[in-house]
Each structure stands twice: as C-alpha cells, then as structure tokens.
C-alpha atoms as a PDB file:
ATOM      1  CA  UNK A   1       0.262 -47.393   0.568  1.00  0.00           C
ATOM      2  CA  UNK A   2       2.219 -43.929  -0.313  1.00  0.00           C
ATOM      3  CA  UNK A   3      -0.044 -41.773  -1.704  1.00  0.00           C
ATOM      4  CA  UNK A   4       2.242 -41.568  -5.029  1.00  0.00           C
ATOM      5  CA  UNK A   5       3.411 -45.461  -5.043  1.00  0.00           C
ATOM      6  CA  UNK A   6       5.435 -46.160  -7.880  1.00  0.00           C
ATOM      7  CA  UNK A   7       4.520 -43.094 -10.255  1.00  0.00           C
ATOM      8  CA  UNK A   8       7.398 -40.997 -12.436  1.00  0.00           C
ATOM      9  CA  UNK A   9       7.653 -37.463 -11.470  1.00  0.00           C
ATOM     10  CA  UNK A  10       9.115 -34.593 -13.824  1.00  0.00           C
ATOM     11  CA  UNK A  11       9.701 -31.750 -11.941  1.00  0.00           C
ATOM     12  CA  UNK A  12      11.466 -28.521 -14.268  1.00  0.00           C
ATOM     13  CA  UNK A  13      13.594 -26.441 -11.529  1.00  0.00           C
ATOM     14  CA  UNK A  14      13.868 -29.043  -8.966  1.00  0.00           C
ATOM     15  CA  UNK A  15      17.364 -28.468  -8.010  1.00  0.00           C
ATOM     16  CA  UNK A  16      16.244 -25.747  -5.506  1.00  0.00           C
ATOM     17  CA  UNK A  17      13.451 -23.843  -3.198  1.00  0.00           C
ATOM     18  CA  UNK A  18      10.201 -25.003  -4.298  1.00  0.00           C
ATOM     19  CA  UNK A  19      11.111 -27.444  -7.089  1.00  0.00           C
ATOM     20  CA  UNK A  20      13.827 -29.453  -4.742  1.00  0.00           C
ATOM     21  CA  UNK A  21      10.856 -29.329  -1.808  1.00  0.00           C
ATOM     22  CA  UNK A  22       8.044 -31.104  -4.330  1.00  0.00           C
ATOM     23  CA  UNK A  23      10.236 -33.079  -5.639  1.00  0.00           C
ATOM     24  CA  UNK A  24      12.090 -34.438  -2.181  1.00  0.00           C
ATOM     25  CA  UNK A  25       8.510 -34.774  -0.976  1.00  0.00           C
ATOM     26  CA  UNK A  26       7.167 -36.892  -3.813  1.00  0.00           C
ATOM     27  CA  UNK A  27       9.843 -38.958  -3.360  1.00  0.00           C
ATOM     28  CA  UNK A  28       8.861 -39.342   0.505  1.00  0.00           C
ATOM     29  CA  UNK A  29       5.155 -40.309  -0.968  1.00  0.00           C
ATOM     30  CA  UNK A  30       6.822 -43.086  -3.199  1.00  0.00           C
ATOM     31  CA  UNK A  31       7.579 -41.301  -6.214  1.00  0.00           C
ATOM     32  CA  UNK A  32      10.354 -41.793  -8.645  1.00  0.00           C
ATOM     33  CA  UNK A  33      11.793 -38.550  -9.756  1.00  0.00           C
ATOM     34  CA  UNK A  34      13.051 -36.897 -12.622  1.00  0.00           C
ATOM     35  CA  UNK A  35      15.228 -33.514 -11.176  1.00  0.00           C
ATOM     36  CA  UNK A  36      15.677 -31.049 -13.631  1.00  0.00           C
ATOM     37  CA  UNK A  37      17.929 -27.989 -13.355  1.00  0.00           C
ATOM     38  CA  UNK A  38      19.724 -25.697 -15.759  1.00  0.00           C
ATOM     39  CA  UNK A  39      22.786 -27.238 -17.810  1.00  0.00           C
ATOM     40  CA  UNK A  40      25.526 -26.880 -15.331  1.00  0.00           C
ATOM     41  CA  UNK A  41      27.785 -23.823 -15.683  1.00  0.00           C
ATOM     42  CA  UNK A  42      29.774 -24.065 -12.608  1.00  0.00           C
ATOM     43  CA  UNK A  43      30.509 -26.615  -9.845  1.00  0.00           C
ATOM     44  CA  UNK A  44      27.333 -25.283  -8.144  1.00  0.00           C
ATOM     45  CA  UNK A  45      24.769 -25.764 -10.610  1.00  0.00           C
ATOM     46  CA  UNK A  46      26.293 -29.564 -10.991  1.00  0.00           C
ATOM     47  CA  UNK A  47      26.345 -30.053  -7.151  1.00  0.00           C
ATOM     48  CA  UNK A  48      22.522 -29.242  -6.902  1.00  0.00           C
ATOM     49  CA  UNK A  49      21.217 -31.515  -8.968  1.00  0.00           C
ATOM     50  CA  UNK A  50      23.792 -34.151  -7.464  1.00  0.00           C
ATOM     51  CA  UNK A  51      22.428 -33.296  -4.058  1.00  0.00           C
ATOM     52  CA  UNK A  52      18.976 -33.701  -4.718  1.00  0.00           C
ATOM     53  CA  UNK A  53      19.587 -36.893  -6.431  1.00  0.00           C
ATOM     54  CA  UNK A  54      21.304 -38.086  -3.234  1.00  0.00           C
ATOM     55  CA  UNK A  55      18.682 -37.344  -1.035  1.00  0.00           C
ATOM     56  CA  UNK A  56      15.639 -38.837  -3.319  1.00  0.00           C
ATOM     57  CA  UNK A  57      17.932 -42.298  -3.749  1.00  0.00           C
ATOM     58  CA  UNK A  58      18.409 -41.985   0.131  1.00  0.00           C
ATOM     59  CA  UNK A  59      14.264 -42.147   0.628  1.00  0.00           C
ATOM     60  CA  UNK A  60      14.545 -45.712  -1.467  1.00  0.00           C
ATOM     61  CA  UNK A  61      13.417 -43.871  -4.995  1.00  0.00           C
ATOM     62  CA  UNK A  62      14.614 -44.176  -8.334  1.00  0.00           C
ATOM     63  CA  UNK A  63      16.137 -40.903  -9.983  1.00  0.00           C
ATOM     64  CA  UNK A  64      16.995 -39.646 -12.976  1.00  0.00           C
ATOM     65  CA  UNK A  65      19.075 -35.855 -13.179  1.00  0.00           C
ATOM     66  CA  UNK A  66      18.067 -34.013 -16.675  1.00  0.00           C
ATOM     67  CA  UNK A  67      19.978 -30.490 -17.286  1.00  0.00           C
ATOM     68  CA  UNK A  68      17.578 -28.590 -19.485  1.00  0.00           C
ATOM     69  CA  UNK A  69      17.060 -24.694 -19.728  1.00  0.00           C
ATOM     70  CA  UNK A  70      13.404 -24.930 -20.046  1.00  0.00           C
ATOM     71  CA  UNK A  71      13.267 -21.762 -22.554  1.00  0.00           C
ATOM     72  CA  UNK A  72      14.923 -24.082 -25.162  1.00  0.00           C
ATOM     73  CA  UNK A  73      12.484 -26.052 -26.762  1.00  0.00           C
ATOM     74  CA  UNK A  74      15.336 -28.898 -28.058  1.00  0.00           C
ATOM     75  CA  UNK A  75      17.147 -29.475 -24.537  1.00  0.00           C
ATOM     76  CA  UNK A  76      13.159 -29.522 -23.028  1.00  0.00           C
ATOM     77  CA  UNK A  77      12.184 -32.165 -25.659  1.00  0.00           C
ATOM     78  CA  UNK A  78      15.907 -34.578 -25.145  1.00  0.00           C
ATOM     79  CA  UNK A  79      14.733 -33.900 -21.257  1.00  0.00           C
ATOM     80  CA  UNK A  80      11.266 -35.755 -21.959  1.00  0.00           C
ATOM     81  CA  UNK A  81      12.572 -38.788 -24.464  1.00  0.00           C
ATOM     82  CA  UNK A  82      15.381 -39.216 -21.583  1.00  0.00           C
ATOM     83  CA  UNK A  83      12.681 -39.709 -19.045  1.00  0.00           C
ATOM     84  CA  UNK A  84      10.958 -41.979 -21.339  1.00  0.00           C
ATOM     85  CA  UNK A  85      13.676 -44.298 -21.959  1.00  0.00           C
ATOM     86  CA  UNK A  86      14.985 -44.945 -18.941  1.00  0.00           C
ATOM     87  CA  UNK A  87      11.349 -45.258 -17.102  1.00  0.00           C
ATOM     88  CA  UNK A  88       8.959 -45.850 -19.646  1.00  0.00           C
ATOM     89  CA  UNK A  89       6.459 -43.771 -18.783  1.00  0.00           C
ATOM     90  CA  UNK A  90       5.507 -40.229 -16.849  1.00  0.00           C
ATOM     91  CA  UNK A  91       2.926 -40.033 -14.819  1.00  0.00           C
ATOM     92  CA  UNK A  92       3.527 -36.572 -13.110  1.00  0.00           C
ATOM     93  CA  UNK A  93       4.471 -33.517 -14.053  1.00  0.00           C
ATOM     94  CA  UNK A  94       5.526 -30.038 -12.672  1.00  0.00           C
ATOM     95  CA  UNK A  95       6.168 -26.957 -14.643  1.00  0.00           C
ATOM     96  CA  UNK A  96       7.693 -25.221 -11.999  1.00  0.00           C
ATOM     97  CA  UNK A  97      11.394 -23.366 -13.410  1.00  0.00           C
ATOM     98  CA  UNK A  98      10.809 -19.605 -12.811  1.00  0.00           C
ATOM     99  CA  UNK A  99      13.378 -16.848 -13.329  1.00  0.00           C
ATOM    100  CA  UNK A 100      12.623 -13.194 -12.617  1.00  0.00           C
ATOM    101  CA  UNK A 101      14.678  -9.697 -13.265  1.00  0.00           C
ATOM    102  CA  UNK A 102      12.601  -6.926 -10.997  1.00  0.00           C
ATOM    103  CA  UNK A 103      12.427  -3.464 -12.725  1.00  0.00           C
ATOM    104  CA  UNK A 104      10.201  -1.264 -13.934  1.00  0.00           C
ATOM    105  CA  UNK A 105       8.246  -1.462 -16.908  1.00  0.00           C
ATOM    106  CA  UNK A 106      10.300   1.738 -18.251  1.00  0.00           C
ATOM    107  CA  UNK A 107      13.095   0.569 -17.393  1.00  0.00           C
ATOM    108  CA  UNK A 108      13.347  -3.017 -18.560  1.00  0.00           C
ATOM    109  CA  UNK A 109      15.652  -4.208 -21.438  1.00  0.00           C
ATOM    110  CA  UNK A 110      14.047  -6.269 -24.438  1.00  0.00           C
ATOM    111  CA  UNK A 111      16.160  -9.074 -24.063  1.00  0.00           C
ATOM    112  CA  UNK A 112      15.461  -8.733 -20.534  1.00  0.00           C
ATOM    113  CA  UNK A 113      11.784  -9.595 -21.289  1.00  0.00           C
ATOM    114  CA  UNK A 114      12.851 -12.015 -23.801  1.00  0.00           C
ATOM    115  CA  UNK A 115      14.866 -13.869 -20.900  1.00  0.00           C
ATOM    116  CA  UNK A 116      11.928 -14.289 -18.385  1.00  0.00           C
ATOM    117  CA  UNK A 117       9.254 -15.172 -20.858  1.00  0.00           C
ATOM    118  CA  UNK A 118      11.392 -17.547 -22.375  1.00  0.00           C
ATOM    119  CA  UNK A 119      11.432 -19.228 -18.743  1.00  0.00           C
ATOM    120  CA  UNK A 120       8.151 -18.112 -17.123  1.00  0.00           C
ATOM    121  CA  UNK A 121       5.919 -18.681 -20.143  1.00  0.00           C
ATOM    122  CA  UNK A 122       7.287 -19.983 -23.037  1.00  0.00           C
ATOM    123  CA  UNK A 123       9.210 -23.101 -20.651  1.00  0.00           C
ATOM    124  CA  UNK A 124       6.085 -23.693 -18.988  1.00  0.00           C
ATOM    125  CA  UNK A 125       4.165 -24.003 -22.386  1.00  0.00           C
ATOM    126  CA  UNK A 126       7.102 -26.607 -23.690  1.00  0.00           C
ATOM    127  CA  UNK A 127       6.700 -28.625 -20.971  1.00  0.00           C
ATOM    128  CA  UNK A 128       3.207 -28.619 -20.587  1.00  0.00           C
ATOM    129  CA  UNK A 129       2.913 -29.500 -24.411  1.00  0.00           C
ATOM    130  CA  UNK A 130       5.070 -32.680 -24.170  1.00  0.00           C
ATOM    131  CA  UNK A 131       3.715 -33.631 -21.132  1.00  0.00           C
ATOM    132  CA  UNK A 132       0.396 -33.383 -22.383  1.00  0.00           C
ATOM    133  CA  UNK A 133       1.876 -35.323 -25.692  1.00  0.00           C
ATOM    134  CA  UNK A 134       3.520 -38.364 -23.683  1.00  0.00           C
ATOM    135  CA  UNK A 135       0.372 -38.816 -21.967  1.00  0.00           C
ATOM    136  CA  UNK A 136      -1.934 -38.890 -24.642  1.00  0.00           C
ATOM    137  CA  UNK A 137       0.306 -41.529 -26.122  1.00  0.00           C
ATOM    138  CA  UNK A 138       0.559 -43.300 -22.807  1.00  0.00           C
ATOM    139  CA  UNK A 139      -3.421 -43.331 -22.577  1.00  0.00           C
ATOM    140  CA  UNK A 140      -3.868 -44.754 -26.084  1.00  0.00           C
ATOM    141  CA  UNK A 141      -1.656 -47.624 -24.359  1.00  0.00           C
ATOM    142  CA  UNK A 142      -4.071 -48.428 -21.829  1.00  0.00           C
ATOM    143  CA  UNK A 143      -2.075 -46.489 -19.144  1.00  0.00           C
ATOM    144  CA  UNK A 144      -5.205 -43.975 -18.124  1.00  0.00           C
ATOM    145  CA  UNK A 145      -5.113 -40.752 -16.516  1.00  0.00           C
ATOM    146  CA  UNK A 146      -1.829 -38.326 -15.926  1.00  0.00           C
ATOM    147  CA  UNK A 147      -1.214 -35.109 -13.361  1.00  0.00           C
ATOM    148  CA  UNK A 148      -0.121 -32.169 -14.934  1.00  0.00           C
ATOM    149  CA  UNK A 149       1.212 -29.447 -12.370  1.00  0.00           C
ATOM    150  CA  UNK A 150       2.002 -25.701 -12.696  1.00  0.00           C
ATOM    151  CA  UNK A 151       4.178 -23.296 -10.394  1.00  0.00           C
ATOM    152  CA  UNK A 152       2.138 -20.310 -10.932  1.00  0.00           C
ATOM    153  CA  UNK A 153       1.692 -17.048  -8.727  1.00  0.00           C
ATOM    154  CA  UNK A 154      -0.052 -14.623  -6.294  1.00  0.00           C
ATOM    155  CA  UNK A 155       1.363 -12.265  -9.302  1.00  0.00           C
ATOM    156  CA  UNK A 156      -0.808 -13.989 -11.944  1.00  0.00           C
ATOM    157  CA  UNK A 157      -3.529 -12.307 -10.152  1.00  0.00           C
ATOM    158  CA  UNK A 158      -2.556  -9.030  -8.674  1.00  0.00           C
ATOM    159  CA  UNK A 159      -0.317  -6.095  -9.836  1.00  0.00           C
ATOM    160  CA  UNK A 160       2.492  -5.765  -8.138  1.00  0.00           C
ATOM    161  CA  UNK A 161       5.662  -3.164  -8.839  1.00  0.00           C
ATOM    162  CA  UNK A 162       8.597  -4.456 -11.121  1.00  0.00           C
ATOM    163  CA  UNK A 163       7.240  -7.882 -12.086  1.00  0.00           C
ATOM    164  CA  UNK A 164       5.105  -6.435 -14.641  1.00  0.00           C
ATOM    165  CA  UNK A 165       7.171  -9.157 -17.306  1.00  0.00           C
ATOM    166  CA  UNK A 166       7.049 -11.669 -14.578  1.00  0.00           C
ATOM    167  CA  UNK A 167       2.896 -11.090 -13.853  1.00  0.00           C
ATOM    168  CA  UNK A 168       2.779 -11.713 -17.667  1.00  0.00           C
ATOM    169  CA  UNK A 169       3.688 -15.066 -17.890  1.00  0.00           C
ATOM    170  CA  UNK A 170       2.412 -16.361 -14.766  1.00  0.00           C
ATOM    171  CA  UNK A 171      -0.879 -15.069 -16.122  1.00  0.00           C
ATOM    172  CA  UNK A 172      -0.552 -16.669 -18.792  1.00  0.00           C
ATOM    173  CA  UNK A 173       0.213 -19.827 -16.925  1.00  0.00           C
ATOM    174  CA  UNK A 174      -3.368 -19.700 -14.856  1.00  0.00           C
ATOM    175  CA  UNK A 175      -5.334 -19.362 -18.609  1.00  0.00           C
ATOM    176  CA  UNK A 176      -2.918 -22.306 -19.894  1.00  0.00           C
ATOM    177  CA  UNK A 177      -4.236 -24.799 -17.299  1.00  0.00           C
ATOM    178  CA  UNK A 178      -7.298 -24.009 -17.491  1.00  0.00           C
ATOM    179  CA  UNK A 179      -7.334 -24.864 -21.400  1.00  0.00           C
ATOM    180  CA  UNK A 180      -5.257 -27.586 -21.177  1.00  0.00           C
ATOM    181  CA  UNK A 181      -7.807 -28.924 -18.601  1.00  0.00           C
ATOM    182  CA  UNK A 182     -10.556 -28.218 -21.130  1.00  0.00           C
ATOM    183  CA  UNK A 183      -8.798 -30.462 -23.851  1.00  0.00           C
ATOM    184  CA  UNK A 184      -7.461 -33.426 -21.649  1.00  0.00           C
ATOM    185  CA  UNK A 185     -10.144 -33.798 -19.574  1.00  0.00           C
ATOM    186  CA  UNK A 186     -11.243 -36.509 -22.595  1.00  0.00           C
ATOM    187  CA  UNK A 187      -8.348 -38.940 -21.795  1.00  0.00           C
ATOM    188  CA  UNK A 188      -8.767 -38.058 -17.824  1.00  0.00           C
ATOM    189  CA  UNK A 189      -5.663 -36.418 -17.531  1.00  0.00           C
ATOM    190  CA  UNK A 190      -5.543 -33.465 -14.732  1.00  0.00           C
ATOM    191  CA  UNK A 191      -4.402 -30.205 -15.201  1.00  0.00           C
ATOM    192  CA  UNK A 192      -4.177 -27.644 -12.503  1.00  0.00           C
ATOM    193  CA  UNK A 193      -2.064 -24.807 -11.007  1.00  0.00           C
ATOM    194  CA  UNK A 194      -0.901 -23.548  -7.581  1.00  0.00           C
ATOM    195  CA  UNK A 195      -0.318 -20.395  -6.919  1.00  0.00           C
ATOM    196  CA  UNK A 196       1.710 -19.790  -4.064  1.00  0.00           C
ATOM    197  CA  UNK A 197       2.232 -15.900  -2.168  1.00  0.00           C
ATOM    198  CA  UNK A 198       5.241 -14.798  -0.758  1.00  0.00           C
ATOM    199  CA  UNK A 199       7.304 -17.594  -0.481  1.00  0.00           C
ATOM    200  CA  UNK A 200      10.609 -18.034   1.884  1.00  0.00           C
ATOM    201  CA  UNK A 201      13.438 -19.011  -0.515  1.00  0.00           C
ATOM    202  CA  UNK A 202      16.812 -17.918  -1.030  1.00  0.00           C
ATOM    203  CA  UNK A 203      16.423 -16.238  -4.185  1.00  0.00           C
ATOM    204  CA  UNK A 204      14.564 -13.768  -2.264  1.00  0.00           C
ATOM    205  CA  UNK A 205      17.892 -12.428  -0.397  1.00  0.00           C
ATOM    206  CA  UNK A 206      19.178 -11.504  -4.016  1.00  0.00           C
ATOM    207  CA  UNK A 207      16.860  -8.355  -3.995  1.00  0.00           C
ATOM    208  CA  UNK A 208      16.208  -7.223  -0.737  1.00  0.00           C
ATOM    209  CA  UNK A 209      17.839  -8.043   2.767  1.00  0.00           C
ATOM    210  CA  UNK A 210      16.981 -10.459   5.442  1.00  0.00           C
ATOM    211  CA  UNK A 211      16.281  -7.542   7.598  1.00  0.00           C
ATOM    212  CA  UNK A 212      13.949  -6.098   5.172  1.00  0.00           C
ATOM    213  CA  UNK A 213      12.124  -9.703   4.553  1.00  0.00           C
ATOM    214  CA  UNK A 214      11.875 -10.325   7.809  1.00  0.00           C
ATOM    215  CA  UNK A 215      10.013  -6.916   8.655  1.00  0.00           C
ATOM    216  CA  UNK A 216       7.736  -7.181   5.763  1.00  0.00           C
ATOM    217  CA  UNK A 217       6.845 -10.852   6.800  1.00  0.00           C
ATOM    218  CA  UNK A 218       5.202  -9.409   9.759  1.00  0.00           C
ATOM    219  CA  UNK A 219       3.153  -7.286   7.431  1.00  0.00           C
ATOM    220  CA  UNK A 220       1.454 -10.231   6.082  1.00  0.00           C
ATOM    221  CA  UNK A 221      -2.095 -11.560   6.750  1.00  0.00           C
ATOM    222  CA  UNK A 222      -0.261 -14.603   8.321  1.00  0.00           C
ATOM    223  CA  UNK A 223       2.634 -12.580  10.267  1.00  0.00           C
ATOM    224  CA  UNK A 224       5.306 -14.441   8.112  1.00  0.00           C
ATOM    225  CA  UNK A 225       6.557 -15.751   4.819  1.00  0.00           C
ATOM    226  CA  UNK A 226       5.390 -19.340   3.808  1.00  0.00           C
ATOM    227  CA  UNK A 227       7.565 -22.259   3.633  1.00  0.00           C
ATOM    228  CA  UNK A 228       8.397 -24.729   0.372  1.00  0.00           C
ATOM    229  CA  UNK A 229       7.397 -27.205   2.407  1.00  0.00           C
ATOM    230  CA  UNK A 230       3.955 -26.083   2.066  1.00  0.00           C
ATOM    231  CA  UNK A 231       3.545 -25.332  -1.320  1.00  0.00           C
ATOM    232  CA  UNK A 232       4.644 -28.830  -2.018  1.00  0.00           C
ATOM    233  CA  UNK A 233       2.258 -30.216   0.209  1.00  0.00           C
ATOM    234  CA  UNK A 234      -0.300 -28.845  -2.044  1.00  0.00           C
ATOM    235  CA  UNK A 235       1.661 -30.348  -5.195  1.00  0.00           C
ATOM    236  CA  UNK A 236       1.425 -33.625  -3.169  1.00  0.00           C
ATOM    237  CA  UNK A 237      -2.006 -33.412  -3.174  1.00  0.00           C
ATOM    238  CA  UNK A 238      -3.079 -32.182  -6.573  1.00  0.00           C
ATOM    239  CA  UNK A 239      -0.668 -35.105  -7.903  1.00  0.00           C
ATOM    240  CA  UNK A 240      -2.677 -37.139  -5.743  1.00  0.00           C
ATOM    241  CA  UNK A 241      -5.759 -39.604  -6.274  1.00  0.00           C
ATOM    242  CA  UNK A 242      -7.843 -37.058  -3.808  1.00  0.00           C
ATOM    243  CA  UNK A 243      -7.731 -35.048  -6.468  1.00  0.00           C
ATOM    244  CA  UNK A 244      -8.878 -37.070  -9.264  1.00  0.00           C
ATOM    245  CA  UNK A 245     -11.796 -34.976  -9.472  1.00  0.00           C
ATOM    246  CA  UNK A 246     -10.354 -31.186 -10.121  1.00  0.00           C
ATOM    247  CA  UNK A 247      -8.949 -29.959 -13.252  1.00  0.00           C
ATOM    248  CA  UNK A 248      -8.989 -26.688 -14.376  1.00  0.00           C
ATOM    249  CA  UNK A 249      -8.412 -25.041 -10.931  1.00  0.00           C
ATOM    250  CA  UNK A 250      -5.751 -22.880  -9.624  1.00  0.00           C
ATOM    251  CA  UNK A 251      -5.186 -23.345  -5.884  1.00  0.00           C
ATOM    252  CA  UNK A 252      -4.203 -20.126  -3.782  1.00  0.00           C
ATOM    253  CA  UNK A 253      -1.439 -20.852  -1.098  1.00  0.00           C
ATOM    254  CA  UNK A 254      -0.560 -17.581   0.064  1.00  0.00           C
ATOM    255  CA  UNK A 255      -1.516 -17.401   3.383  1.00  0.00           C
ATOM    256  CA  UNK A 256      -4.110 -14.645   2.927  1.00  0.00           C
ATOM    257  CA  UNK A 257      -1.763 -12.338   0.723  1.00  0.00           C
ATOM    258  CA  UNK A 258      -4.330 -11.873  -2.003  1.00  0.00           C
ATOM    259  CA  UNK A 259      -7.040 -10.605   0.546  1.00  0.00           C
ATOM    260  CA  UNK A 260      -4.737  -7.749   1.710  1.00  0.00           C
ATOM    261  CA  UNK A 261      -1.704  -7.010  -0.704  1.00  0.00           C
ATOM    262  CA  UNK A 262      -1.013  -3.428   0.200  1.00  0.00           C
ATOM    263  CA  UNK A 263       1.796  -4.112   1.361  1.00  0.00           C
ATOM    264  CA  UNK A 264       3.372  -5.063  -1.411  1.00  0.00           C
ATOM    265  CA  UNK A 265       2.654  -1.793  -3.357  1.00  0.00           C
ATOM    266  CA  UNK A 266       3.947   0.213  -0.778  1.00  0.00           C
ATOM    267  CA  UNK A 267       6.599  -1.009   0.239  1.00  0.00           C
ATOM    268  CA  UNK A 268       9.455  -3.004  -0.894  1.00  0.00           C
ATOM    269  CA  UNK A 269      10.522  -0.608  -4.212  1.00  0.00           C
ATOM    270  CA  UNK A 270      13.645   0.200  -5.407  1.00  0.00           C
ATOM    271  CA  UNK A 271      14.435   2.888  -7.569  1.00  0.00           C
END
C-alpha cells in the first residue's frame, strides 16, 4: 500500500520547483492531485500546468488543473468548490505559492509589499482557511482527520538582507500553523509547516548567476544547495499516517543553514 492511497491533494504553486516536486511525488505515493498555478498569461504559464498534469496522469493518478492567483480570495475559493465537485472531498493540502521581489527595506515600493504579502501571507491564510473549512465539514460527515501543509522558510526564522517583506509573511506562516494546529487538533486534523533553506530552483537564476550560486553553495554547512526532491520528501511524510501524531511543528530542511547563516549576510547583496 502507497503511503497516500487514494487521498486528494491541493497543492497552491504546483506548476513548478517545489510545488511541481510534492505534487509529482504524491502522485508517485498514490495521490490524486489538484495542480494549481497562476491564471495563464502566456503559452508558458498554460504549458506548466499542462505538463504537470501529464506527468501525474502518466503515474496512474487522477488530476485536476485549477488556475488561481492565491492573493485573490474569489479565484482561491472557485479553486476549492472545483476540487470539491469533481472529487468530493480533500484530504491534503499544501500552501506552498511563494513570490518574492529582493530589495531593501528603504528601497521597496508599497505596492511592492502589497504584491508579496498578498502571495506569501495573505494566499497562504486563504487557503489554509478553506482548507481548514472543507475539512471541518468533511469530519462532521464521518470522513475523520485531514493534512494541512505549509511552504514556509529558513527566512521565517533568521534575518536575512532584502527579504525583509518576504521574512514577514513566512513568519507569519510558522505562528499560523501553529494556531491552526491549536484549533483543529479537536476534529484530528494536522497542521504543520516545513521550512526548507536554500533551495536549488530556477527562480533562483533570476537574481544572481549560476556562477555565483554555485560558489555560495560550497559555503553551506552541507557544501551545496538542496534539492525539491527533498523538501517534498518531507511533505510526503508530514501528509503521511507516520505523522498522525505531530501538529503544530515546523520541520527545518535546510541542511544545517540555520546553524551557520553568515553567509548569507555577507555575501550575496546587491546594491
């Protein structure tokens, strides 16, 4: 038996790097999937969500493709009644759709701020609050329990240059599960958090260079980046029945980042 047999699995921002990883590998564990990814505004956008789809439906899993911008409370709720109807329940969920703009504190633009709390903070709020909704419901139904997930960060924790807005909401994020924990634990419904470090994905190449990642990778407790795959191993296993037993708890999977982070207020800056 696959450790996630038959379950439904929202993931918010599965259409690339971490989200497409947990939500290709819950698939692999016998999931069926819900991929979520921004409503398409070019050929691209469209083609990743299309792509994951084709690779979840290739492991023998059901799929379903939602475009939502998780910062708009409507599109996040039609998301949620669209899983619903067409699998009748949800039994996991991932608030994992991030979006970043690194500057200073000085030198960031209000609607700037606006943008990535709307995303970091506000989108994981929205979909923890109808997740947390649907499975209340589903539990007064006699179907018991529910896993709810968040994408949090090493930056939840310490301070790090330019991601001062960013820090913000993952922070918020880590205090989030752990009251959500405190008010579902009633109906046995999980809620914890992962925190992953520096993780290899492309977005990273849109702010520094390959050379430059690849160099500070070396500078890491772990002498390189970590991989999606193994931040959704630990989704995997939070989602899990192993982990019936945790809620409330935000697992670090940084490779030792938080123990020596240095390196990441020395280096790395752009004026």
């Amino acid at each position: 038996m696959k450790r996630l047999q038959d379950k439904v699995a929202l993931i918010t921002g599965s259409t690339q790097g971490i989200g497409r990883a947990t939500a290709i590998a819950m698939a692999r564990e016998g999931a069926h999937v819900v991929v979520n990814g921004r409503p398409p505004d070019s050929a691209t956008d469209g083609s990743a969500a299309d792509d994951a789809a084709v690779e979840i439906r290739a492991l023998g899993r059901q799929v379903l493709v939602c475009h939502a911008d998780v910062g708009n409370r409507d599109q996040v709720v039609k998301m949620f009644d669209q899983a619903v109807s067409h699998f009748g329940h949800i039994d996991i969920v991932v608030a994992n759709a991030a979006f970043n703009i690194k500057k200073r504190v000085v030198d960031t633009e209000w609607d700037e701020v606006q943008s990535i709390m709307d995303v970091v903070m506000f989108g994981v709020f929205h979909t923890c609050q109808l997740a947390a909704q649907q499975m209340i419901k589903q539990n007064e139904e006699d179907r018991k329990g529910g896993k709810i997930l968040i994408n949090g960060s090493v930056h939840a924790d310490i301070p790090v240059a330019y991601h001062a807005v960013y820090s913000m909401g993952k922070a918020a994020g880590k205090q989030l599960c752990r009251v959500l924990a405190v008010e579902l634990a009633p109906y046995g419904i999980n809620v914890n958090s992962v925190n992953p470090g520096w993780i290899d994905t492309p977005n990273e190449r849109n702010f520094i260079s390959e050379e430059e990642i690849q160099a500070a990778a070396k500078t890491l407790p772990w002498k390189r980046l970590g991989t999606v795959d193994e931040i959704a191993a630990a989704f995997i296993y939070l989602a899990s029945p192993a982990a019936d037993y945790i809620t409330g708890h935000t697992l670090v999977v940084d490779g030792g980042l938080e123990l020596d982070w240095g390196m990441l207020t020395n280096g790395l800056r752009r004026e």
